[in-house]
C-alpha atoms as a PDB file:
ATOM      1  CA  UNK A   1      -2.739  59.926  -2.423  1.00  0.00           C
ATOM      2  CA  UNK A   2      -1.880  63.832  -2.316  1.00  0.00           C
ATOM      3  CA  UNK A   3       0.657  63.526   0.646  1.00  0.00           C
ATOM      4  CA  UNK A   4       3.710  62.392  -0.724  1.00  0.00           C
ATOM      5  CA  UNK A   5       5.263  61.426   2.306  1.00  0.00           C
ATOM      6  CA  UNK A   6       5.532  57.400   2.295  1.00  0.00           C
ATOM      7  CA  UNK A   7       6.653  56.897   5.856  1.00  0.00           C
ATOM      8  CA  UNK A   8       3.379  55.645   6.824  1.00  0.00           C
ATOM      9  CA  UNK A   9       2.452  52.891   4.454  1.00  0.00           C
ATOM     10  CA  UNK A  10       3.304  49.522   5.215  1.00  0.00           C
ATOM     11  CA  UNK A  11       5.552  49.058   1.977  1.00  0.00           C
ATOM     12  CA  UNK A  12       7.857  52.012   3.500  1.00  0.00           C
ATOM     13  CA  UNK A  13      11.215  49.716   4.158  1.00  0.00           C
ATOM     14  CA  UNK A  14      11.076  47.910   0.807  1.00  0.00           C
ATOM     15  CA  UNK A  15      10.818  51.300  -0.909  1.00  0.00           C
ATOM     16  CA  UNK A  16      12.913  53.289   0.711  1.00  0.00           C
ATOM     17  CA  UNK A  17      13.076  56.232  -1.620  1.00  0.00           C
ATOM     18  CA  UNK A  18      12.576  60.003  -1.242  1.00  0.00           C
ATOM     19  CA  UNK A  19       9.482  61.213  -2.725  1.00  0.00           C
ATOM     20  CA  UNK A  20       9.374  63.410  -5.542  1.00  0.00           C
ATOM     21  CA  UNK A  21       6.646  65.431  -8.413  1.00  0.00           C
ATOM     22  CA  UNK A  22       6.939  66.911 -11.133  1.00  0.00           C
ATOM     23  CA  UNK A  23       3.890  68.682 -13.115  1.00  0.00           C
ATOM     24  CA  UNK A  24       2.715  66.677 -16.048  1.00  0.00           C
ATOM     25  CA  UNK A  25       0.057  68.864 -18.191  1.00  0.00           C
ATOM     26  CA  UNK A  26      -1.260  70.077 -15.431  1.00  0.00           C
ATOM     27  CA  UNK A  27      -0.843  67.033 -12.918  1.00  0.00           C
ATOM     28  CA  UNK A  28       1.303  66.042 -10.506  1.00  0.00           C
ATOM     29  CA  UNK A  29       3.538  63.056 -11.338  1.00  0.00           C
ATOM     30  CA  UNK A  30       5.410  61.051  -8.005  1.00  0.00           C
ATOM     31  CA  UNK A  31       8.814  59.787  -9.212  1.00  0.00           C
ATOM     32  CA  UNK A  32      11.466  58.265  -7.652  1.00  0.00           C
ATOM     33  CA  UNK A  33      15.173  59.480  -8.392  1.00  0.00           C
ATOM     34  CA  UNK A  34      17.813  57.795  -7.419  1.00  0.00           C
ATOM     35  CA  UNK A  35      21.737  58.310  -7.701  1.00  0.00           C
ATOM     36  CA  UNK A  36      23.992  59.933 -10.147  1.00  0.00           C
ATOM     37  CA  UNK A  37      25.529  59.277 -13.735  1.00  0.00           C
ATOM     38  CA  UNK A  38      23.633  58.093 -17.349  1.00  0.00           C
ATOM     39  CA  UNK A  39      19.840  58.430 -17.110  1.00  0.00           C
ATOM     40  CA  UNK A  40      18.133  55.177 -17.046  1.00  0.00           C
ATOM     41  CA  UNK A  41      13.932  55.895 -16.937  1.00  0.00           C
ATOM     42  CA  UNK A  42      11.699  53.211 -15.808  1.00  0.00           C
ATOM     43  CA  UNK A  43       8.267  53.035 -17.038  1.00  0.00           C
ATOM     44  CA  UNK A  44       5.864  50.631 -15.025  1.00  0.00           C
ATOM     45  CA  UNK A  45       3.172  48.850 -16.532  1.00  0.00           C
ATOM     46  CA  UNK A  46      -0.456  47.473 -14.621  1.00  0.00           C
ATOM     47  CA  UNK A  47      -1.627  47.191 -12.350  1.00  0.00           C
ATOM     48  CA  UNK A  48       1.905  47.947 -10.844  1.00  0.00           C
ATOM     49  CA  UNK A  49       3.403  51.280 -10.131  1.00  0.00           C
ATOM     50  CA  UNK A  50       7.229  52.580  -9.595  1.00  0.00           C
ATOM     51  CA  UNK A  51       7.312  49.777  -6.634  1.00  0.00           C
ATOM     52  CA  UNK A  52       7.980  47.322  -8.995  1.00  0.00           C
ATOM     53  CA  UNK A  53      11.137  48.798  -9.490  1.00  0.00           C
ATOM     54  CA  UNK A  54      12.468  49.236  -5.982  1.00  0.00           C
ATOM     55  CA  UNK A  55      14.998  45.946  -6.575  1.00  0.00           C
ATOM     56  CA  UNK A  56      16.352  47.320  -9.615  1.00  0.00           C
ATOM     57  CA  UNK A  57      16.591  50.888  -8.375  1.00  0.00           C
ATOM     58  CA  UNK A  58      18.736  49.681  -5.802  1.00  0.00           C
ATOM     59  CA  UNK A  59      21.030  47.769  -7.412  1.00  0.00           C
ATOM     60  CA  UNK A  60      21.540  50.586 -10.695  1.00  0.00           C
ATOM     61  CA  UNK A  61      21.704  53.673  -8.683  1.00  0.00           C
ATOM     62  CA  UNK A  62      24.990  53.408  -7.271  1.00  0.00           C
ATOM     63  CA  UNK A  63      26.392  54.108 -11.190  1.00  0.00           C
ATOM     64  CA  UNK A  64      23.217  55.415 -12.258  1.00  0.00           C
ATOM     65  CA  UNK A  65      20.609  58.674 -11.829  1.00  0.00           C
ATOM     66  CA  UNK A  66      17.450  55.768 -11.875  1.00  0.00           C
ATOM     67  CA  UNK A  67      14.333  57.677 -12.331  1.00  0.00           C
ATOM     68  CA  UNK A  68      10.890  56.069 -12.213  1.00  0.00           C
ATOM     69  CA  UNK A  69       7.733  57.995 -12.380  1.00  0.00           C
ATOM     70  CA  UNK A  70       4.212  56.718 -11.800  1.00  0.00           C
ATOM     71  CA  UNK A  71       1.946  57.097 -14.379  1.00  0.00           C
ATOM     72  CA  UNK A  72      -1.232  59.478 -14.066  1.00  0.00           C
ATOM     73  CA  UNK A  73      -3.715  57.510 -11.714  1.00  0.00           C
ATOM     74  CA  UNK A  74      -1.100  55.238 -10.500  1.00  0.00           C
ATOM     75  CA  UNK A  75       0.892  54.866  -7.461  1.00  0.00           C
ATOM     76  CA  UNK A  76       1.285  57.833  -5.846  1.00  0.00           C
ATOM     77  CA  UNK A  77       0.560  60.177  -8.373  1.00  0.00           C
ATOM     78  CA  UNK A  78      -2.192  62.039  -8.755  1.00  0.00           C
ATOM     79  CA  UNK A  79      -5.683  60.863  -9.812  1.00  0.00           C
ATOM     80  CA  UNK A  80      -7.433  63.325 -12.044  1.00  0.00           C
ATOM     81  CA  UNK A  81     -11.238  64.373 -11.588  1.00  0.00           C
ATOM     82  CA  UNK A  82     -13.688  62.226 -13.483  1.00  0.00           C
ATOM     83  CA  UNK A  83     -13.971  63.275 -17.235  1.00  0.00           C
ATOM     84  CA  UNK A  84     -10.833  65.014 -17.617  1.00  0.00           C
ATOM     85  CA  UNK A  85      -8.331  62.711 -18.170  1.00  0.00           C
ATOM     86  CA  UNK A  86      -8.362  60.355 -21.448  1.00  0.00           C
ATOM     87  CA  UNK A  87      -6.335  57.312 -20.298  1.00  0.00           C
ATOM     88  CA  UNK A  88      -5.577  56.804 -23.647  1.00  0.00           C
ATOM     89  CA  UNK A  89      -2.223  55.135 -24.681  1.00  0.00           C
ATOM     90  CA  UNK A  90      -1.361  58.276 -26.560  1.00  0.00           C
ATOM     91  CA  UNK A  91      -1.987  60.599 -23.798  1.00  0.00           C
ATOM     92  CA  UNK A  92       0.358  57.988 -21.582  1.00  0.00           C
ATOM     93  CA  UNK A  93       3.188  58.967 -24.488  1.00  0.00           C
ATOM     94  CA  UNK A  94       2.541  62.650 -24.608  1.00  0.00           C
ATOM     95  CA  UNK A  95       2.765  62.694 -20.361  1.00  0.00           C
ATOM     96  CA  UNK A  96       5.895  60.808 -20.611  1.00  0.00           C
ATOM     97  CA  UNK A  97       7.170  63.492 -23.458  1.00  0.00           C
ATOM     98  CA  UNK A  98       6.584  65.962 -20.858  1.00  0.00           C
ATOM     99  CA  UNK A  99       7.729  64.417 -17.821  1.00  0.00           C
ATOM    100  CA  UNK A 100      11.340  63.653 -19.549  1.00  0.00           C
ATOM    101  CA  UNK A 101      11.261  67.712 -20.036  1.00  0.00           C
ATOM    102  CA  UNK A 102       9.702  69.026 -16.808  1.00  0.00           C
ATOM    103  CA  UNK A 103      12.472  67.087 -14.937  1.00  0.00           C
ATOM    104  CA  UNK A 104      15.073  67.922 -17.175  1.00  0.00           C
ATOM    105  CA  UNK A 105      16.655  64.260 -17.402  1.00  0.00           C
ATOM    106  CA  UNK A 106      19.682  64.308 -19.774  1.00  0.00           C
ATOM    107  CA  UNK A 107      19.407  62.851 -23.176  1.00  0.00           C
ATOM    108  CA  UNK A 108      20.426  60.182 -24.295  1.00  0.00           C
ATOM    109  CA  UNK A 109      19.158  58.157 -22.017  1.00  0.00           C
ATOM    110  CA  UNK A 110      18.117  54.612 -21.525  1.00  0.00           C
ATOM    111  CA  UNK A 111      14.846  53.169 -20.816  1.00  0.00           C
ATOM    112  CA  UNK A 112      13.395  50.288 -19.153  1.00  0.00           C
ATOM    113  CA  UNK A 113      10.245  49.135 -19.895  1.00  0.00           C
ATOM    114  CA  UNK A 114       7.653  46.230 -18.479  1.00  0.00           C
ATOM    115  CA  UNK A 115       3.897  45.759 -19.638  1.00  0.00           C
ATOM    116  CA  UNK A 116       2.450  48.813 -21.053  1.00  0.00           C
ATOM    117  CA  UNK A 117       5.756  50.633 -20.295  1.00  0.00           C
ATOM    118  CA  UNK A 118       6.916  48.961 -23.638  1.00  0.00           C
ATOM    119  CA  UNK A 119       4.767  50.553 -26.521  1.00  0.00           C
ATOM    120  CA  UNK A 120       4.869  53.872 -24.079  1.00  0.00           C
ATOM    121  CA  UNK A 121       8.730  53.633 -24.442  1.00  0.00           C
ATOM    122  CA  UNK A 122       8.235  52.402 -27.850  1.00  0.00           C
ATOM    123  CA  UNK A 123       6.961  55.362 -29.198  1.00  0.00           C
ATOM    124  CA  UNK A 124       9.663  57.705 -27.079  1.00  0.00           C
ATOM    125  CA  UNK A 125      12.533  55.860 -29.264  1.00  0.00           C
ATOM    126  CA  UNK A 126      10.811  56.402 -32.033  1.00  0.00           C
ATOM    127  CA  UNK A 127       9.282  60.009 -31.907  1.00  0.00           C
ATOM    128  CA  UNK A 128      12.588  61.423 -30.208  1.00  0.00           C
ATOM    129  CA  UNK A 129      15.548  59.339 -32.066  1.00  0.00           C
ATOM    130  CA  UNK A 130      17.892  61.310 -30.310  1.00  0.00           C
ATOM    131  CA  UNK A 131      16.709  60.455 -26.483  1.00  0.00           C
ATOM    132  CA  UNK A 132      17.473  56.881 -26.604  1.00  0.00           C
ATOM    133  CA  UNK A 133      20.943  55.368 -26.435  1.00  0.00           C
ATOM    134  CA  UNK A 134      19.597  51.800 -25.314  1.00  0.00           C
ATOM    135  CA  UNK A 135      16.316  49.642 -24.019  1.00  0.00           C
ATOM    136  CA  UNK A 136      15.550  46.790 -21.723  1.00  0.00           C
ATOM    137  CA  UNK A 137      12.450  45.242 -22.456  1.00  0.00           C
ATOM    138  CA  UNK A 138      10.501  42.977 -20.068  1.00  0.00           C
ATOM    139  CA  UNK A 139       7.642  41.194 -20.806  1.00  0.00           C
ATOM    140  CA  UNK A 140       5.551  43.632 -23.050  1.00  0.00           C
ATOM    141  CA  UNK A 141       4.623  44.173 -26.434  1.00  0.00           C
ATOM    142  CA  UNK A 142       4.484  47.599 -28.693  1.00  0.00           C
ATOM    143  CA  UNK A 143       2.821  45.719 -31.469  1.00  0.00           C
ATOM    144  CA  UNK A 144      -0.415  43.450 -32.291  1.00  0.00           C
ATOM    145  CA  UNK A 145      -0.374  39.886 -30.869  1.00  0.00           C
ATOM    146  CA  UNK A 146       1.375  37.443 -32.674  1.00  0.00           C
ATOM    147  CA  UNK A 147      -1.295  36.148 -35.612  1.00  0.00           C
ATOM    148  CA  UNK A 148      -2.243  32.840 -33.890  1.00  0.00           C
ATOM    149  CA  UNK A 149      -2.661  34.559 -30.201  1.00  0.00           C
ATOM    150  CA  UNK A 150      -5.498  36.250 -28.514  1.00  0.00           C
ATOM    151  CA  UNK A 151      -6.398  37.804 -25.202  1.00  0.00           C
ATOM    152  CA  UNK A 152      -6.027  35.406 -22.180  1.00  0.00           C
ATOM    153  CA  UNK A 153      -9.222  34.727 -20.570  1.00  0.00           C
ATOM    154  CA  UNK A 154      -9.239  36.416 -17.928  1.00  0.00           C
ATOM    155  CA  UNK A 155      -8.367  39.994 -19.773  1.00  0.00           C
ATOM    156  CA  UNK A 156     -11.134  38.930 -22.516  1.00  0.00           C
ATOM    157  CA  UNK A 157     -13.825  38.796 -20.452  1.00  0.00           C
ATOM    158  CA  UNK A 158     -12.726  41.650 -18.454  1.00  0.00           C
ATOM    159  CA  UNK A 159     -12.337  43.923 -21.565  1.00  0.00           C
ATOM    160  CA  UNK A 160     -15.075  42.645 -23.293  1.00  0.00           C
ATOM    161  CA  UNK A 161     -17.737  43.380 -20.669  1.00  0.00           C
ATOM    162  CA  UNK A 162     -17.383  47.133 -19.144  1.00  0.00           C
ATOM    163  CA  UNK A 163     -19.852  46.132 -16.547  1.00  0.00           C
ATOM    164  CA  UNK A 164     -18.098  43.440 -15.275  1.00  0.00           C
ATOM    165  CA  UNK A 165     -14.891  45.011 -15.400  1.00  0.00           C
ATOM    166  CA  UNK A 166     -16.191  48.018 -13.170  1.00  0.00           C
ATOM    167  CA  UNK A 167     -17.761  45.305 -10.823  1.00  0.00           C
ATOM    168  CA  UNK A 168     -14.222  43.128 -10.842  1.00  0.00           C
ATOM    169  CA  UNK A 169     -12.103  45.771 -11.200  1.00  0.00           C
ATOM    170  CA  UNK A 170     -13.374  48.933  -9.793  1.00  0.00           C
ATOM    171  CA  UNK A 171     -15.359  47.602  -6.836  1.00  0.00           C
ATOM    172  CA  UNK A 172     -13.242  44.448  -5.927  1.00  0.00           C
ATOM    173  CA  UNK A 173      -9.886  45.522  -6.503  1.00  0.00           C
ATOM    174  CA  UNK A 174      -9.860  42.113  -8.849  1.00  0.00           C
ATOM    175  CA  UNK A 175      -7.306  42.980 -11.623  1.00  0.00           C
ATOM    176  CA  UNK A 176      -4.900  44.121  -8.481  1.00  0.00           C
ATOM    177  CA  UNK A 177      -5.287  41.062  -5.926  1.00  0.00           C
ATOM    178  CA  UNK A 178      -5.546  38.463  -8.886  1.00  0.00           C
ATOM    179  CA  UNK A 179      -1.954  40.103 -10.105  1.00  0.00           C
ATOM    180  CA  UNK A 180      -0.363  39.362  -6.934  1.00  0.00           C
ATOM    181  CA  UNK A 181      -0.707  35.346  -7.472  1.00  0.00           C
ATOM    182  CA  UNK A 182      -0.787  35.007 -11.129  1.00  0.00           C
ATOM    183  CA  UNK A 183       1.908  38.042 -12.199  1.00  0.00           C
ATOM    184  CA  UNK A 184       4.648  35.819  -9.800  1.00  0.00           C
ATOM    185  CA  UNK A 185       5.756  32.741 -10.349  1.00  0.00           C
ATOM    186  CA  UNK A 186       6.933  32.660  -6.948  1.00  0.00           C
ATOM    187  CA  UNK A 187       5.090  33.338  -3.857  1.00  0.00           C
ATOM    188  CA  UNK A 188       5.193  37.230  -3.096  1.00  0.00           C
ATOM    189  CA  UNK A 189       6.170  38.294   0.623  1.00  0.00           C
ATOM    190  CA  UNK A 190       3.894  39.720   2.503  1.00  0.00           C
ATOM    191  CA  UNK A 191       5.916  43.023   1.832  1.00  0.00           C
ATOM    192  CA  UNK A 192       5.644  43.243  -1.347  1.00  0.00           C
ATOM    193  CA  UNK A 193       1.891  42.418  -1.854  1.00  0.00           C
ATOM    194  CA  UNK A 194       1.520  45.486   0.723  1.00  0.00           C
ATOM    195  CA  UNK A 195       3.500  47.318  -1.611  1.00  0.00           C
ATOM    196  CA  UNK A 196       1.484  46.228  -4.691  1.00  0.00           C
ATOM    197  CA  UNK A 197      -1.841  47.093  -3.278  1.00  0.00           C
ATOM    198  CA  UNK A 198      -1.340  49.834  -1.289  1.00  0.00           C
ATOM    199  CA  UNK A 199      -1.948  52.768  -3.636  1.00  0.00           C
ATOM    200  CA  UNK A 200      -5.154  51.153  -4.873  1.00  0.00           C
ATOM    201  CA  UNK A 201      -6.710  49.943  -1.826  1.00  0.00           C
ATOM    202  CA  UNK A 202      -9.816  52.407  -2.239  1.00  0.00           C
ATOM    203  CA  UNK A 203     -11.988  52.430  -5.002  1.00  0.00           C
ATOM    204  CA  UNK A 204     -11.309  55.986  -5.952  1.00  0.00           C
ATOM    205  CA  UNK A 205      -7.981  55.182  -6.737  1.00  0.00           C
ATOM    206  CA  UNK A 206      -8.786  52.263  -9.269  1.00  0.00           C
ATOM    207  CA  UNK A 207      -9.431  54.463 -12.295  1.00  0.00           C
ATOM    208  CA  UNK A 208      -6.591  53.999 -14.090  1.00  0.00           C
ATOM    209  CA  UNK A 209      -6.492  50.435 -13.134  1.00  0.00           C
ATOM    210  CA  UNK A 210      -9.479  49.872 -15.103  1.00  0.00           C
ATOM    211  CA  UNK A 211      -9.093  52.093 -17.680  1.00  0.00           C
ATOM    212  CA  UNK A 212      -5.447  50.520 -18.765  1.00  0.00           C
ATOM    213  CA  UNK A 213      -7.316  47.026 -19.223  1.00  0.00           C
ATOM    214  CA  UNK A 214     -10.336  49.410 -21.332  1.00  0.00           C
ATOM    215  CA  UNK A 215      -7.329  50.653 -23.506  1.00  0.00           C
ATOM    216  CA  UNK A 216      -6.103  47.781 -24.997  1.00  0.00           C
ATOM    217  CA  UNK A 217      -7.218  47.995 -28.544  1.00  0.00           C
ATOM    218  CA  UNK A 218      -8.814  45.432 -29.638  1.00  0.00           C
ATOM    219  CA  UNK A 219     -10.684  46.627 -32.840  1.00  0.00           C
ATOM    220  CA  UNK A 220     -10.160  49.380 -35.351  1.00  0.00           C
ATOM    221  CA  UNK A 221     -13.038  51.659 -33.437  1.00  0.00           C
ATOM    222  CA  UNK A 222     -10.907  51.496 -30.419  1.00  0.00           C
ATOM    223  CA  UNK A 223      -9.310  55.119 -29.233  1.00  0.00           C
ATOM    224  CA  UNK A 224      -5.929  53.155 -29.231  1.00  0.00           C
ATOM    225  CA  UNK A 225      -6.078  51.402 -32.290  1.00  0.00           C
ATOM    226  CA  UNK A 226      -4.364  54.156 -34.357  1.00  0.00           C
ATOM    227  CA  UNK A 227      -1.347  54.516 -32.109  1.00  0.00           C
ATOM    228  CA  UNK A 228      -1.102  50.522 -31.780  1.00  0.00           C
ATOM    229  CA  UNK A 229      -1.149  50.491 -35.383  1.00  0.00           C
ATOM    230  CA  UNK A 230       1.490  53.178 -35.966  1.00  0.00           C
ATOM    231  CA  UNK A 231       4.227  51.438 -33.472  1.00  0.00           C
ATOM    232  CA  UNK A 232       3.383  47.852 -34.957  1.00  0.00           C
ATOM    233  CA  UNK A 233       4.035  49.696 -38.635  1.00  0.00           C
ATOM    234  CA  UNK A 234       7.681  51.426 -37.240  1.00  0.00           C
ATOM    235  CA  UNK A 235       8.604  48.909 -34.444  1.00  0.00           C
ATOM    236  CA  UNK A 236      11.746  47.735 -36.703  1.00  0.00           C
ATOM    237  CA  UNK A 237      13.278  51.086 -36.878  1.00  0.00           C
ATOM    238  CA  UNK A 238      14.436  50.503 -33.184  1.00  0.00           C
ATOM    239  CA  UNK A 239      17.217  48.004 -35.014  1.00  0.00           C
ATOM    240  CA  UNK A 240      19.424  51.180 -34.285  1.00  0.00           C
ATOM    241  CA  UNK A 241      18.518  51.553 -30.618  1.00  0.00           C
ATOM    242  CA  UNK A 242      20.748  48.664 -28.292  1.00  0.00           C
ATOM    243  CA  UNK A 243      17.937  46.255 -26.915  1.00  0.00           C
ATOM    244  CA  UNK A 244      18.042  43.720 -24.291  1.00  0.00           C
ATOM    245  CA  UNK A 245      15.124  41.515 -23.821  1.00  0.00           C
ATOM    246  CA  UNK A 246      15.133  40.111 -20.566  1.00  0.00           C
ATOM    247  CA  UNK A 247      12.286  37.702 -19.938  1.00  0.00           C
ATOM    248  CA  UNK A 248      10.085  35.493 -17.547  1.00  0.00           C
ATOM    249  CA  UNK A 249       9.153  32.710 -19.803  1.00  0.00           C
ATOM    250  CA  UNK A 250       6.112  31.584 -17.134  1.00  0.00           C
ATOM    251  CA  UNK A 251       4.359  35.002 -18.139  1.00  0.00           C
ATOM    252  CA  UNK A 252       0.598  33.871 -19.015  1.00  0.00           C
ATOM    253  CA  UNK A 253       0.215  36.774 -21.099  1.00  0.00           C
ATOM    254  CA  UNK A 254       3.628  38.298 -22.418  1.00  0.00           C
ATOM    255  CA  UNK A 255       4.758  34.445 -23.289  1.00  0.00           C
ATOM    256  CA  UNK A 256       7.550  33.104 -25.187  1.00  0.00           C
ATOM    257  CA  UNK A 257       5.686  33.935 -28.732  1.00  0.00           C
ATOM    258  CA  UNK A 258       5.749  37.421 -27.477  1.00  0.00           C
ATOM    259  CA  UNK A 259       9.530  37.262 -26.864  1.00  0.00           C
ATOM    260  CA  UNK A 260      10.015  35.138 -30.180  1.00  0.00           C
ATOM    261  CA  UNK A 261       8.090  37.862 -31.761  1.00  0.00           C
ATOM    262  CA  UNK A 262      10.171  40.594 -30.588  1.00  0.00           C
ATOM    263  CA  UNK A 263      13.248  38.624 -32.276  1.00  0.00           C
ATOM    264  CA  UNK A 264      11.696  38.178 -35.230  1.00  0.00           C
ATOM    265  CA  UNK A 265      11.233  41.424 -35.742  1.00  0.00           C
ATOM    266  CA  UNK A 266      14.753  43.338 -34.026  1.00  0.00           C
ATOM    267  CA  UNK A 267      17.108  40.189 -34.814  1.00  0.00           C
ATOM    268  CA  UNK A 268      19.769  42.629 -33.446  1.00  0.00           C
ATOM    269  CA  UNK A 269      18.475  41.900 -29.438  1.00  0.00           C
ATOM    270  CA  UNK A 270      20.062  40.647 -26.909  1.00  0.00           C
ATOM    271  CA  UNK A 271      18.333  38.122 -24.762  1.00  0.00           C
ATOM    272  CA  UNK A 272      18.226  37.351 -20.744  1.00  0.00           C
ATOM    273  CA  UNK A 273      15.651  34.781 -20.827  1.00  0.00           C
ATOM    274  CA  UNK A 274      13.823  33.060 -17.086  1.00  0.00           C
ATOM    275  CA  UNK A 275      12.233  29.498 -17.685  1.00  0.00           C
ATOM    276  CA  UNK A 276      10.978  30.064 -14.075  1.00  0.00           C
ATOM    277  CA  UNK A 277      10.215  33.645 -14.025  1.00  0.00           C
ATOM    278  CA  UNK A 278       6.454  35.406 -14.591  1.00  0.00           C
ATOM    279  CA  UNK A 279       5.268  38.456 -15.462  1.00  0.00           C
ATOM    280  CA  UNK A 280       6.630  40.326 -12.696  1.00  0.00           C
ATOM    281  CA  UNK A 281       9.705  39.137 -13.641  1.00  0.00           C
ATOM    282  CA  UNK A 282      12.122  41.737 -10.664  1.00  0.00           C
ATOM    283  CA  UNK A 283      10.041  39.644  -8.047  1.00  0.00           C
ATOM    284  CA  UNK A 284      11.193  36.099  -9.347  1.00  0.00           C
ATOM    285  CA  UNK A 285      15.009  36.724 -10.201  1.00  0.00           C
ATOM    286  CA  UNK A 286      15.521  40.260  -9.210  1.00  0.00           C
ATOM    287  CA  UNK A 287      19.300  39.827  -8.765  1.00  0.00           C
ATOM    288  CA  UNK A 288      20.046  38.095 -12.292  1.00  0.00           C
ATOM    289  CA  UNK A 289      17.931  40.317 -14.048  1.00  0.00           C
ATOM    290  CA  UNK A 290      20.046  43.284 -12.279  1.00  0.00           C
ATOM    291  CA  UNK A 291      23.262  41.896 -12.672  1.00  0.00           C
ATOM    292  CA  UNK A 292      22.283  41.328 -16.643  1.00  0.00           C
ATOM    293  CA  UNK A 293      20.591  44.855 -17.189  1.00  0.00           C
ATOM    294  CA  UNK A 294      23.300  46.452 -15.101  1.00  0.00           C
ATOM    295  CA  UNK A 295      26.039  44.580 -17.631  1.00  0.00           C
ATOM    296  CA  UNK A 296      23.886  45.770 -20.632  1.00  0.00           C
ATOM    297  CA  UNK A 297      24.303  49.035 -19.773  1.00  0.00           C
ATOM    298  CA  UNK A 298      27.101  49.046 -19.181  1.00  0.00           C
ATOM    299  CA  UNK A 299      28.425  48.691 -22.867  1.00  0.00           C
ATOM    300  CA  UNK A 300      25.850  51.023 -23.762  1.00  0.00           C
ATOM    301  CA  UNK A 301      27.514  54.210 -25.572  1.00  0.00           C
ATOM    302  CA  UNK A 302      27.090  57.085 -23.462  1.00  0.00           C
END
């Protein structure tokens, strides 16, 4: 995915953005930037990539400078050679430290966060204090599973068995094409499952796919654990950041003791709750999630 130029893909006129990079330690980041006016970042989750953003984009921009890079190995960003690149959940922070810097985005900003985009934006709040004027959270977690919850199935055997998870994952595009019926509660267009799968469509550019679902800590030994650890610890000091919680309650993963969770511990949040939303929540009710994030930002201090 070198050339940046998106013209050709089949995804093009749902995602009709300008292509951009930016150098992140030493690799080139794709972002999409959008409009003028108080920064709002986006950080995907996965298997997604800034795609799942393109509703949102379009609806913020207008008041807005929307920017919404891909993460190392994802969409069109670049895919680093084989051994050099950790894919740890701490690395994912420290590229996010220094994309916010290489592109110059003003500060304070806000941030909007789905899947693993949470604990990545998580830890922005709460190792620069001063970036953050607000958050939207979607369906995503920045702390250990509620006490009585465990992996779904279908991440526990995937995690559990590397082998597997390079044969499902890696070779089969599994995690990716599974996504596309389970993340939606609704029936995805045609479009958008293009859009989904188009960045990962050879097995080259799975990497990071797989190595996101290798991350998630699971045991003390794992690489993750620590940093897991250290935002479940210091997750309540974001009771000075503005949060909105904004939610697809038919999420098989992210569910409502996830969002119950979050509540328990930031009483302070604001809630825009979906009984008939999923996971990919901006595919389901794209236009009342907008119009609620928009209005949340709107009282924002900036």
């Amino acid at each position: 995915m070198g050339n940046l130029s998106i013209c050709r893909y089949p995804f093009a006129k749902a995602f009709p953005f300008g292509p951009h990079e930016a150098d992140v330690n030493g690799l080139r980041c794709h972002y999409v930037d959008e409009g003028d006016g108080p920064t709002v970042l986006m950080l995907h989750g996965n298997p997604t990539w800034s795609f799942f953003y393109r509703s949102l984009v379009r609806e913020l921009s207008p008041s807005f400078r929307t920017v919404v890079p891909d993460h190392i190995g994802c969409g069109l960003s670049e895919r680093p050679a084989a051994g050099t690149y950790p894919f740890t959940l701490e690395r994912r922070i420290e590229d996010m430290e220094r994309f916010v810097e290489s592109v110059g985005l003003k500060r304070p900003m806000a941030v909007i966060a789905h899947d693993w985009g949470g604990a990545i934006g998580a830890a922005l709040a709460l190792r620069h204090p001063d970036w953050i004027q607000g958050m939207v959270l979607m369906n995503t977690a920045a702390f250990f599973p509620p006490k009585h919850k465990s992996l779904p199935f279908r991440l526990r055997i995937v995690r559990n068995h590397p082998k597997l998870a390079r044969l499902l994952v890696l070779k089969l595009n599994a995690f990716v094409i599974s996504a596309l019926f389970l993340g939606s509660a609704k029936p995805l267009s045609m479009q958008a499952m293009n859009g989904y799968t188009a960045p990962y469509r050879r097995l080259r550019n799975r990497e990071a796919i797989y190595r996101f679902v290798m991350d998630i800590p699971v045991c003390h030994k794992d690489p993750s654990w620590p940093m897991l650890a250290w935002l479940d610890e210091r997750i309540g000091e974001l009771s000075r950041v503005p949060l909105l919680l904004a939610w697809g309650l038919r999420d098989a993963v992210f569910d409502r003791d996830y969002l119950l969770e979050w509540k328990r511990r930031l009483p302070h949040a604001e809630t825009a709750v979906y009984p008939d939303a999923g996971h990919y929540l901006l595919e389901d009710e794209p236009q009342q999630t907008a119009k609620a994030i928009r209005k949340f930002l709107k009282r924002t201090p900036t």
